[in-house]
C-alpha atoms as a PDB file:
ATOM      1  CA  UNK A   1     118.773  41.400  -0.722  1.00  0.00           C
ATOM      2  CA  UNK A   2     120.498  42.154   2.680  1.00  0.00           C
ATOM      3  CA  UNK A   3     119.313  42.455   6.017  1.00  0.00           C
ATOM      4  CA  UNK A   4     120.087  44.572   8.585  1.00  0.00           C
ATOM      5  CA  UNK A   5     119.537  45.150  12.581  1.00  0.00           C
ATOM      6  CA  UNK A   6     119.108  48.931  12.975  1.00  0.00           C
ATOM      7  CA  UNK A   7     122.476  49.946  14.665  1.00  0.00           C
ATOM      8  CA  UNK A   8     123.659  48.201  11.194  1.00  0.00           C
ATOM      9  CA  UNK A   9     120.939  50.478   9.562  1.00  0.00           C
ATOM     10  CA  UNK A  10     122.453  53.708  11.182  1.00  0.00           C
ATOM     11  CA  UNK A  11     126.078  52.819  10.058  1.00  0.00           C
ATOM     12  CA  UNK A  12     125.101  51.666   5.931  1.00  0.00           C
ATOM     13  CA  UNK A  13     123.701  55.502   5.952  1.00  0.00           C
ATOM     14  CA  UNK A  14     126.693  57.283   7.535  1.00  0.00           C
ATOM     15  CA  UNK A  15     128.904  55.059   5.720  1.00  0.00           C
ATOM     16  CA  UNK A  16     127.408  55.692   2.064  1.00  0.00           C
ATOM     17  CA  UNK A  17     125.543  59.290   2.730  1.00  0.00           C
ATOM     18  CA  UNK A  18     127.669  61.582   4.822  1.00  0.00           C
ATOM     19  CA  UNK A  19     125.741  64.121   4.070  1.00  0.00           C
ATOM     20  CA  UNK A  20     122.872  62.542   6.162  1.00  0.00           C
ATOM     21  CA  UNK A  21     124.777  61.872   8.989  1.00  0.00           C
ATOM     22  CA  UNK A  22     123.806  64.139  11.576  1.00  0.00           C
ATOM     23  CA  UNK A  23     120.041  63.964  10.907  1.00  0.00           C
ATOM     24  CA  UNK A  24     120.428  60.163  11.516  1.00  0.00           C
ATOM     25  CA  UNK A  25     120.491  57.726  14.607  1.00  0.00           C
ATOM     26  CA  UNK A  26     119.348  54.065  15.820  1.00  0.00           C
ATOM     27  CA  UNK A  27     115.884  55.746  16.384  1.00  0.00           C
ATOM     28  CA  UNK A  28     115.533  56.876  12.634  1.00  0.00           C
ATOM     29  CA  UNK A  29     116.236  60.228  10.696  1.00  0.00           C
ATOM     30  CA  UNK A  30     114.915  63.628  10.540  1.00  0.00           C
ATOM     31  CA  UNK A  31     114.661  66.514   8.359  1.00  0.00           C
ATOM     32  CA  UNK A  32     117.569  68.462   7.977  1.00  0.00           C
ATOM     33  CA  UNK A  33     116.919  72.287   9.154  1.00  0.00           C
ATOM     34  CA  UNK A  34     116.961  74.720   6.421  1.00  0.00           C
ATOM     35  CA  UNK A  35     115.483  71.775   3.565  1.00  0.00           C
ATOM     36  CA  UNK A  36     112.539  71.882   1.929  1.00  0.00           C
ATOM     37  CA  UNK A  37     110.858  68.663   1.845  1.00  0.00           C
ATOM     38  CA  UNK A  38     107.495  67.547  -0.246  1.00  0.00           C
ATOM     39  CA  UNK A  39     104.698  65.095   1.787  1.00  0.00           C
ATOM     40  CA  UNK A  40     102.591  63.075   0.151  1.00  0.00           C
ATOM     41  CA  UNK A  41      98.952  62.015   2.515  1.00  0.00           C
ATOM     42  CA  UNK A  42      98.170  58.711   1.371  1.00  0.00           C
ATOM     43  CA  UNK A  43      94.599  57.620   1.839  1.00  0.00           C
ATOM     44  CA  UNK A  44      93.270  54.386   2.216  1.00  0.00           C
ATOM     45  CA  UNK A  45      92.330  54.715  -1.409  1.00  0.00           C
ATOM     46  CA  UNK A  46      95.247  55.140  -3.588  1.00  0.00           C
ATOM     47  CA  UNK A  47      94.405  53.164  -5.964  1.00  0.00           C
ATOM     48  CA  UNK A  48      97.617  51.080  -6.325  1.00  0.00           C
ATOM     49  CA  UNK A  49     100.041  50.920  -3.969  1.00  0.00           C
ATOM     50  CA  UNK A  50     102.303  48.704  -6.014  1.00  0.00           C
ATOM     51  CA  UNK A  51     102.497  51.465  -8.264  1.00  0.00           C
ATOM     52  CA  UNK A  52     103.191  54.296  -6.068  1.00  0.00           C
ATOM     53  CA  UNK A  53     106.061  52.147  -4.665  1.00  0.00           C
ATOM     54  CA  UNK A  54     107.525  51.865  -8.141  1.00  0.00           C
ATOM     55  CA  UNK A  55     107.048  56.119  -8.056  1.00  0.00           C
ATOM     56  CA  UNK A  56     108.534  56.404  -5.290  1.00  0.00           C
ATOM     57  CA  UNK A  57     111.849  54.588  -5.954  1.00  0.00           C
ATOM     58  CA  UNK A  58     112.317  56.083  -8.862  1.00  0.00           C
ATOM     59  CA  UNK A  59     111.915  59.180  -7.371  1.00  0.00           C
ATOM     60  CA  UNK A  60     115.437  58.252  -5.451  1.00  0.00           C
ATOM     61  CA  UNK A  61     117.378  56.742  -8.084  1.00  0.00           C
ATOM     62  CA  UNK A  62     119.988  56.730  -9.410  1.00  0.00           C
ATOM     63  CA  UNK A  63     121.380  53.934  -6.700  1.00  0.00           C
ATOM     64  CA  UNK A  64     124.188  50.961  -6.533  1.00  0.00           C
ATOM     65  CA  UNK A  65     122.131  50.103  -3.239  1.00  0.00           C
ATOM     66  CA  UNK A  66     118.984  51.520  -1.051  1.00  0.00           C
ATOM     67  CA  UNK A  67     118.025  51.227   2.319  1.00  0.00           C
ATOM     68  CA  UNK A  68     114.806  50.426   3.142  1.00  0.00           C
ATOM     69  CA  UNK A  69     114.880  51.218   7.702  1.00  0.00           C
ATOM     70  CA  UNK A  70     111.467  50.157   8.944  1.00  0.00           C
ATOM     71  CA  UNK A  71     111.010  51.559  12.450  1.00  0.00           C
ATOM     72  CA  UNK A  72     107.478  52.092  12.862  1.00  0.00           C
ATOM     73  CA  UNK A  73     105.754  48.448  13.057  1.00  0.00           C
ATOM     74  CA  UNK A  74     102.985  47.390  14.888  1.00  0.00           C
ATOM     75  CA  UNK A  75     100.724  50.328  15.243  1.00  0.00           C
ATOM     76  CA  UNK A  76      97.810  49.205  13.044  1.00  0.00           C
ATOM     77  CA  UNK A  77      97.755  45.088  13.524  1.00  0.00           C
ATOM     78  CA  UNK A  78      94.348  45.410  11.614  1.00  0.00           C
ATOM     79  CA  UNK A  79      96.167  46.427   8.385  1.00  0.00           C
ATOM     80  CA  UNK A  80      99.685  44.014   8.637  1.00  0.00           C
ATOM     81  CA  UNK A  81      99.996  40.410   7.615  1.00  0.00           C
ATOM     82  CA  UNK A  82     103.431  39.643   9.162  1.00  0.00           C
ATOM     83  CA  UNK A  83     102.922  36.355   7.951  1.00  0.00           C
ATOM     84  CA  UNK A  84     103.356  37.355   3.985  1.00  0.00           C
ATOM     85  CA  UNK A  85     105.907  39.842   5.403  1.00  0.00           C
ATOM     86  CA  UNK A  86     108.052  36.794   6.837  1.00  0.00           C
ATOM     87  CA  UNK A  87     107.204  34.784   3.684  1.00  0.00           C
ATOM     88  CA  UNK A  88     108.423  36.803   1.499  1.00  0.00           C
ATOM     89  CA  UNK A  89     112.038  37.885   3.963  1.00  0.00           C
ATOM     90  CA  UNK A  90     112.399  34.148   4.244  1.00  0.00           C
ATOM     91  CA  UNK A  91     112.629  33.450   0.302  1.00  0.00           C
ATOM     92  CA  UNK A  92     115.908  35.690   0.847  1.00  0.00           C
ATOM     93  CA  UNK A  93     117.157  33.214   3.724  1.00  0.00           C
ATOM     94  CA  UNK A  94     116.165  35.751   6.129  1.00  0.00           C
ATOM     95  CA  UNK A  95     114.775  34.002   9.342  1.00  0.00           C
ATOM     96  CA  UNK A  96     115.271  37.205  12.091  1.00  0.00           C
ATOM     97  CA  UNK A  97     111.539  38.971  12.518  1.00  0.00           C
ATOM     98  CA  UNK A  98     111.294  42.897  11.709  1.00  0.00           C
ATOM     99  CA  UNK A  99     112.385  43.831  15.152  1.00  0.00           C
ATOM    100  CA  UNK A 100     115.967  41.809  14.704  1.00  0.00           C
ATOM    101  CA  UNK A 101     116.982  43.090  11.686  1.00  0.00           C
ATOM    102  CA  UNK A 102     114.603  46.361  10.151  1.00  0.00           C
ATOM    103  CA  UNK A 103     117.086  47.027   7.463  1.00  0.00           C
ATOM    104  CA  UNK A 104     116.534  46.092   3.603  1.00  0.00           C
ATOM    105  CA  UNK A 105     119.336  46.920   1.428  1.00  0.00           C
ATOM    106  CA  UNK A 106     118.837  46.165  -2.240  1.00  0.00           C
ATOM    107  CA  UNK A 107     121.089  46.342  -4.566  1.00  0.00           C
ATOM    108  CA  UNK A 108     120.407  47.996  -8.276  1.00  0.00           C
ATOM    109  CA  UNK A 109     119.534  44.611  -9.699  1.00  0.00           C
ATOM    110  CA  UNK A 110     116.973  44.219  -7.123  1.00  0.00           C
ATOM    111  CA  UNK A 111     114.796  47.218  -7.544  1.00  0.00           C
ATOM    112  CA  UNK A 112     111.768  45.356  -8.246  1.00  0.00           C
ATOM    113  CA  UNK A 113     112.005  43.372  -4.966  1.00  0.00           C
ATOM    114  CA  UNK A 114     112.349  46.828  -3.169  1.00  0.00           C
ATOM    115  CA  UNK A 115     109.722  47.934  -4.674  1.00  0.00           C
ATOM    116  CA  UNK A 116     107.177  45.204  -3.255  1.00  0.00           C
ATOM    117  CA  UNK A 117     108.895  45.859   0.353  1.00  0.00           C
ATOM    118  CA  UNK A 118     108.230  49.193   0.058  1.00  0.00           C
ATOM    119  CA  UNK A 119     104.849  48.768  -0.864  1.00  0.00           C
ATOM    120  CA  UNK A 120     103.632  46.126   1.532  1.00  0.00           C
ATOM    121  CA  UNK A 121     105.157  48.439   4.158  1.00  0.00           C
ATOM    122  CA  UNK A 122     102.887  51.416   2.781  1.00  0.00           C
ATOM    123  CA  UNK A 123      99.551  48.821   3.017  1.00  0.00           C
ATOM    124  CA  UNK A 124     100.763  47.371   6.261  1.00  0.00           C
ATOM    125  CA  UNK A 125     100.621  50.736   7.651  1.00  0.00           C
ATOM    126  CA  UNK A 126     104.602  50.542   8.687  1.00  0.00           C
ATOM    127  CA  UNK A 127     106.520  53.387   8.872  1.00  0.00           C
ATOM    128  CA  UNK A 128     110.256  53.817   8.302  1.00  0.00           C
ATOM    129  CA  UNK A 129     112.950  55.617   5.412  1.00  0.00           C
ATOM    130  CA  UNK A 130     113.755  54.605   2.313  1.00  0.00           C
ATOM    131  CA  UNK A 131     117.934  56.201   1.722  1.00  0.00           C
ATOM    132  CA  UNK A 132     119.521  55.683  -1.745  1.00  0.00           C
ATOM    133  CA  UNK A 133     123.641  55.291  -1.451  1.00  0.00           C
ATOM    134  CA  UNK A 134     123.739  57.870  -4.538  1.00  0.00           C
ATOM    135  CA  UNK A 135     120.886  59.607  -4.819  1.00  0.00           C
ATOM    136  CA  UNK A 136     120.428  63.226  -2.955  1.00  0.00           C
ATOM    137  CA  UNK A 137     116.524  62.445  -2.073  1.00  0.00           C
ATOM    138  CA  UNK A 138     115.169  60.516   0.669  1.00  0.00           C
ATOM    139  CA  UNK A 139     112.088  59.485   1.939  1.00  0.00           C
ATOM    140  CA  UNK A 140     110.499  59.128   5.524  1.00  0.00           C
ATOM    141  CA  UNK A 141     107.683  57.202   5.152  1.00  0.00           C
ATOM    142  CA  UNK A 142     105.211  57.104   8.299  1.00  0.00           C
ATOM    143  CA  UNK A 143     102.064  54.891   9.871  1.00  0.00           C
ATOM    144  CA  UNK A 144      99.969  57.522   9.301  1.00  0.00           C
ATOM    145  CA  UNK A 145      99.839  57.270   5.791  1.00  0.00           C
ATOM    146  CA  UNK A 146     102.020  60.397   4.650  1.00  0.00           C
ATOM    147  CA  UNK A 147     105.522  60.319   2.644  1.00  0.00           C
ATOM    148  CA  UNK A 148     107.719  62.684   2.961  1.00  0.00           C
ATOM    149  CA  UNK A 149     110.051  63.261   0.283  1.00  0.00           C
ATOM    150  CA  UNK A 150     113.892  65.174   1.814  1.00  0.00           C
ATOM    151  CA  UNK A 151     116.967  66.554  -0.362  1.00  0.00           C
ATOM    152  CA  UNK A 152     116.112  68.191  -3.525  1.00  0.00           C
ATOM    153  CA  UNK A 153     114.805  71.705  -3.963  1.00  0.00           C
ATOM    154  CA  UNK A 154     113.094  71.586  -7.320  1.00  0.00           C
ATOM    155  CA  UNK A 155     109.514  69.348  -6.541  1.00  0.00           C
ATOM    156  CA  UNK A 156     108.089  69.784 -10.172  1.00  0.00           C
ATOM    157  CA  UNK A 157     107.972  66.258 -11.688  1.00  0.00           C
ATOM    158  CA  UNK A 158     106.941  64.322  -8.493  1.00  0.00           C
ATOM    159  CA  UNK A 159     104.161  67.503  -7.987  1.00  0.00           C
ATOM    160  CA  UNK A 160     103.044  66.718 -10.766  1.00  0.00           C
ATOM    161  CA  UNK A 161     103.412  62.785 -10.740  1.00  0.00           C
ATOM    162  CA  UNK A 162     101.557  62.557  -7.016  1.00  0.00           C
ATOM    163  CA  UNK A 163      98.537  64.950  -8.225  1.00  0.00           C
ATOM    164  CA  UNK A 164      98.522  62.528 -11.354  1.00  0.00           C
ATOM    165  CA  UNK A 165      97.725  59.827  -8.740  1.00  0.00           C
ATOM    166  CA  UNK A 166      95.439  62.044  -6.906  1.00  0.00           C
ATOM    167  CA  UNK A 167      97.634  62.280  -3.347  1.00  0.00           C
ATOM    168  CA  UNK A 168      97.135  65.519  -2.026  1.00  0.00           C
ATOM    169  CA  UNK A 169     100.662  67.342  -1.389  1.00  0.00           C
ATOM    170  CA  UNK A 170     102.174  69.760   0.592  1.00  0.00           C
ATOM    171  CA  UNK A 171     105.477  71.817  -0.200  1.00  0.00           C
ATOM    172  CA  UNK A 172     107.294  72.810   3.194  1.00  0.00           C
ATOM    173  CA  UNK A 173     109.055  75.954   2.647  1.00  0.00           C
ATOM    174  CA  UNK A 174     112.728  76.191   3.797  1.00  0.00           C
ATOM    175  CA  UNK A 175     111.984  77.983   6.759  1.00  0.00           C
ATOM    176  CA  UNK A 176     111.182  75.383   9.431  1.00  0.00           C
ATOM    177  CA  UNK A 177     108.060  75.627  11.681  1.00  0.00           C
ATOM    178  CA  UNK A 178     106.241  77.428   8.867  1.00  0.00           C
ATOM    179  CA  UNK A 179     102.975  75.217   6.897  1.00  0.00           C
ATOM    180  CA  UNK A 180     103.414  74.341   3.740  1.00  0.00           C
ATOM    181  CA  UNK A 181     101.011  74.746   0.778  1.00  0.00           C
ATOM    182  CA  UNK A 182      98.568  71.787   0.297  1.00  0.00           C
ATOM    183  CA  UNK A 183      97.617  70.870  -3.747  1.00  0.00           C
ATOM    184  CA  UNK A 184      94.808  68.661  -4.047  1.00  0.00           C
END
């Protein structure tokens, strides 16, 4: 595993995702206009968040490498353990704090690691995006406990994989400033 500072994080995602581009900058990403996205609300009890981590990468593969761009950190000190969090960076060599260097890239070969990132991030109430090199979804992930899940337009399998785990969803429609449908 790599990591990155976030003007590094900005560049790996124009570099390898063009097509994200202009909805990206050192302060993070946002939807692209005209998308229909899918957002997960998380509650304090999912039952496992190690498992909805594994979900959610999978629900970006295919990738030869993923970003994982923290950029919310700090908000809820109550729910983070930056200890375990610079534990577990250090087993990679990694001695810069989350501020320093936000970006996680993992290769293919590492998915499993990514997938404990991702879900200490979720239980540490962190926000940030989660950007596959191949994939055409992404995910914004925020403090506040919702996913939101950018770049495809057919929802159906992770619909019915996030009502399987009891996370109430919403489908935004493709106009913008319009409320999406909520499923519980």
């Amino acid at each position: 595993m790599k990591f990155l500072p976030r003007d590094e994080c900005v560049s790996w995602v124009k570099a390898r995702r063009p097509d994200l581009a202009a909805v990206c900058s050192a302060d993070g990403m946002t939807s692209q206009p005209g998308s229909r996205s899918l957002t997960m609300h998380l509650s304090s009890t999912t039952r496992s968040t190690f498992y909805l981590a594994k979900v959610l990468v999978r629900w970006i593969e295919p990738f030869g490498s993923c970003l994982l761009w923290m950029t919310e950190y700090g908000i809820w000190p109550s729910s983070e353990c930056p200890e375990l969090f610079r534990r577990l960076r250090s087993t990679y060599s990694e001695s810069r704090n989350i501020a320093e260097a936000p970006g996680h890239v993992a290769e293919s070969a590492e998915k499993d690691q990514l997938e404990i990132f991702v879900a200490l991030a979720i239980q540490f109430g962190w926000g940030g995006y989660l950007v596959s090199d191949k994939g055409a979804a992404w995910l914004a992930i925020d403090h506040d406990g919702d996913v939101h899940v950018h770049g495809k337009s057919d929802w159906t399998s992770e619909l019915q994989e996030a009502m399987d785990l009891s996370i109430s969803v919403e489908v935004a429609p493709l106009e913008q400033g319009r409320q999406g449908q909520v499923l519980q």
